[in-house]
Protein backbone atom coordinates (compact mmCIF):
# COMPACT_ATOMS: atom_id res chain seq x y z
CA UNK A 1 165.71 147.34 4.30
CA UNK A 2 165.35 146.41 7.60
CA UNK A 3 169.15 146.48 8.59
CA UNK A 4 169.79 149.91 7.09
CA UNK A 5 167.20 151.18 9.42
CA UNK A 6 168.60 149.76 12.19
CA UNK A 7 171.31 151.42 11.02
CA UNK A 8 169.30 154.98 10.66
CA UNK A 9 167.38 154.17 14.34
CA UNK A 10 171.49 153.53 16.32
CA UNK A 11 173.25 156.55 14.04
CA UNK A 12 170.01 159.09 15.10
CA UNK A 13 170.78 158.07 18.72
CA UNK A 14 174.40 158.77 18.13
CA UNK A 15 173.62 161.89 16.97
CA UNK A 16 171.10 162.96 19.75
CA UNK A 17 174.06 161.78 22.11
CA UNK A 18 176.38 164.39 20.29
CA UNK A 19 174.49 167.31 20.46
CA UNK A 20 172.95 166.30 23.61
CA UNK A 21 173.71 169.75 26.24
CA UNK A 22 174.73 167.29 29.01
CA UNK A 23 178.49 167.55 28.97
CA UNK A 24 177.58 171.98 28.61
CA UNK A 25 175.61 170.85 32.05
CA UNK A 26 178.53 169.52 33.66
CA UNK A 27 180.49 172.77 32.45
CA UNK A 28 177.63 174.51 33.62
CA UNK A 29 178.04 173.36 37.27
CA UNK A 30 181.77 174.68 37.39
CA UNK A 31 181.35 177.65 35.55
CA UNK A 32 180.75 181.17 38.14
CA UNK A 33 181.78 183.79 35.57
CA UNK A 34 177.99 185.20 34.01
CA UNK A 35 179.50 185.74 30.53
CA UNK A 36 181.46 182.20 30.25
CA UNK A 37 177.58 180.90 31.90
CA UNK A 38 175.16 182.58 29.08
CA UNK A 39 178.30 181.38 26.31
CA UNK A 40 177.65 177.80 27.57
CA UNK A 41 173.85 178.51 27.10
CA UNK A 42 173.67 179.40 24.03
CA UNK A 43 175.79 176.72 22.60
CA UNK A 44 173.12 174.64 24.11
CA UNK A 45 170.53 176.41 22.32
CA UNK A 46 172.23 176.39 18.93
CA UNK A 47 172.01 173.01 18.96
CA UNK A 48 168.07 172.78 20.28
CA UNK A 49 167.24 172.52 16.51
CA UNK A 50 169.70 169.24 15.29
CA UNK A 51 168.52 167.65 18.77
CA UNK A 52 165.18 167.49 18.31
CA UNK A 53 165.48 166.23 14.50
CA UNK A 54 167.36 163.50 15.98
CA UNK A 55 165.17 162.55 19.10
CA UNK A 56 162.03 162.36 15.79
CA UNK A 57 164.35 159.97 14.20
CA UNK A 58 165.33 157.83 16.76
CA UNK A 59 161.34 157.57 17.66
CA UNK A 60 159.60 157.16 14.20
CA UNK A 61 162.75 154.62 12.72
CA UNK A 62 161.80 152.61 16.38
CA UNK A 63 158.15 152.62 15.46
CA UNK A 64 158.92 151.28 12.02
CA UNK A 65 161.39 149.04 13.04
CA UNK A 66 158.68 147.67 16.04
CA UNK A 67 155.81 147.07 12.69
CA UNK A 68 158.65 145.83 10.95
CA UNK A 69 159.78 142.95 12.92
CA UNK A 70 156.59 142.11 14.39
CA UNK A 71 157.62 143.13 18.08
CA UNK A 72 154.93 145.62 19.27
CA UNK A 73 152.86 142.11 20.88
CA UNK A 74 156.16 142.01 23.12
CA UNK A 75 156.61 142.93 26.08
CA UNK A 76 160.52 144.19 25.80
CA UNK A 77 159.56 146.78 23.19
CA UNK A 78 157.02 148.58 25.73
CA UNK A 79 159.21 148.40 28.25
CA UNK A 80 162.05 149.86 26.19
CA UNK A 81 159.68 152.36 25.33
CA UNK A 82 158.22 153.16 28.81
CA UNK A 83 161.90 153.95 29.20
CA UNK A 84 162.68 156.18 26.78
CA UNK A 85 159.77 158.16 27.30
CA UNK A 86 161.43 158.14 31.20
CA UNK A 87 164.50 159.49 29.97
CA UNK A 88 162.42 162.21 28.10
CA UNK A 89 161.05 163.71 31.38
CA UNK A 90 163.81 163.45 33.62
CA UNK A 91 165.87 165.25 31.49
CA UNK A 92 163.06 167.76 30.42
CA UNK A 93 162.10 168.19 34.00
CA UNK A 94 165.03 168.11 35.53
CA UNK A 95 167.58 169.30 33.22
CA UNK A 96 165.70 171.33 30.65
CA UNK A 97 163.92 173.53 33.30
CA UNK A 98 166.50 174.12 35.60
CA UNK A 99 168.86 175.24 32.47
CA UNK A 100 166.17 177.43 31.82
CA UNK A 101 165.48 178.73 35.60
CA UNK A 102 169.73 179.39 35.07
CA UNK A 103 169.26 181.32 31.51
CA UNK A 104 165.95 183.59 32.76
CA UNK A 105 167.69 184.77 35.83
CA UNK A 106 169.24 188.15 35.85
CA UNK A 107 170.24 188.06 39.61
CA UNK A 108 173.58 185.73 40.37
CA UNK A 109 172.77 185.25 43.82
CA UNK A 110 169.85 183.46 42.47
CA UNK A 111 171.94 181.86 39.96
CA UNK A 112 174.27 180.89 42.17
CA UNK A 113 171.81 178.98 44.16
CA UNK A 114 170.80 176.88 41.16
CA UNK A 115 174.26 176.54 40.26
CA UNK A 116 175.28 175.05 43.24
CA UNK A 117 171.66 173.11 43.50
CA UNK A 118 172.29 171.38 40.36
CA UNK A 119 173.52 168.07 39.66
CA UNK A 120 174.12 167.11 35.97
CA UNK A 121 174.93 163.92 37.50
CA UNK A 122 171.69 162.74 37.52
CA UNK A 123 171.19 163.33 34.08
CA UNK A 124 174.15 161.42 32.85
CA UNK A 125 173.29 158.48 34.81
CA UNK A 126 169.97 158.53 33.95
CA UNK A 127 170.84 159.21 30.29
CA UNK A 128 173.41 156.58 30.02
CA UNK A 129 172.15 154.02 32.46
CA UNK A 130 168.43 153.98 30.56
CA UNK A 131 170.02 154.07 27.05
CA UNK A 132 172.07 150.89 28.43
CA UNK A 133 168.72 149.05 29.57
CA UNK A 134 167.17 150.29 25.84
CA UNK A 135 169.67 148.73 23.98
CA UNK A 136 170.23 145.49 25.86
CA UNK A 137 165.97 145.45 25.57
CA UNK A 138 166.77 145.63 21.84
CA UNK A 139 169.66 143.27 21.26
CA UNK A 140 168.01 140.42 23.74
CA UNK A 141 164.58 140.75 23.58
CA UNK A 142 164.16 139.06 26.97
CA UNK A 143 160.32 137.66 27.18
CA UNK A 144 159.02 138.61 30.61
């Protein structure tokens, strides 16, 4: 039981990474025309839905895997979580929020100036680079 939800915790993440808008972000960044812009938007939207199923997967199969192998007395698993959580509000802060700012905005100066403000960049490598430290917490379990 405890290997097939492993199995369930790495496909959800695989799944969140799939839907995930960050590759529409980078699109996003080089895109000027408004129609091609609010397109690009609303793929991201479409896929709000599947996202979120997966991001309550990947959290409640890590909390039964953590009771189920006895880790939540480590220290790796909090930090892995501290982590995630992390990688929750940089992208919510930073990514959600400005995509949003970009979406609500009816005047392309103004959009413009996000455009060119934003850096998708930092969500990939904060994305990526935490999901990295995550898993190595998870396949090591380094005592600190």
């Amino acid at each position: 039981m405890y290997q097939w939800l492993v199995f369930v915790h790495l496909a959800s993440v695989m799944g969140l990474l799939l839907v995930h808008p960050v590759t529409v972000a980078f699109h996003l960044k080089q895109e000027r025309d408004d129609t091609r812009i609010r397109e690009l938007l609303e793929v991201s939207e479409a896929a709000s839905a599947l996202r979120w199923a997966f991001f309550y997967l990947v959290v409640a199969s890590g909390i039964v895997l953590g009771f189920m192998g006895g880790f939540w007395g480590t220290a790796w698993i909090w930090a892995a979580l501290a982590i995630f959580v992390l990688i929750g509000v940089v992208m919510n802060v930073y990514g959600g929020r400005t995509i949003d700012r970009i979406a609500d905005t009816k005047d392309d100066a103004e959009m413009e100036r996000l455009l060119t403000r934003f850096r998708p960049a930092i969500l990939a490598v904060t994305g990526a680079g935490g999901l990295l430290i995550v898993l190595y917490l998870m396949l090591f379990k380094p005592t600190f």
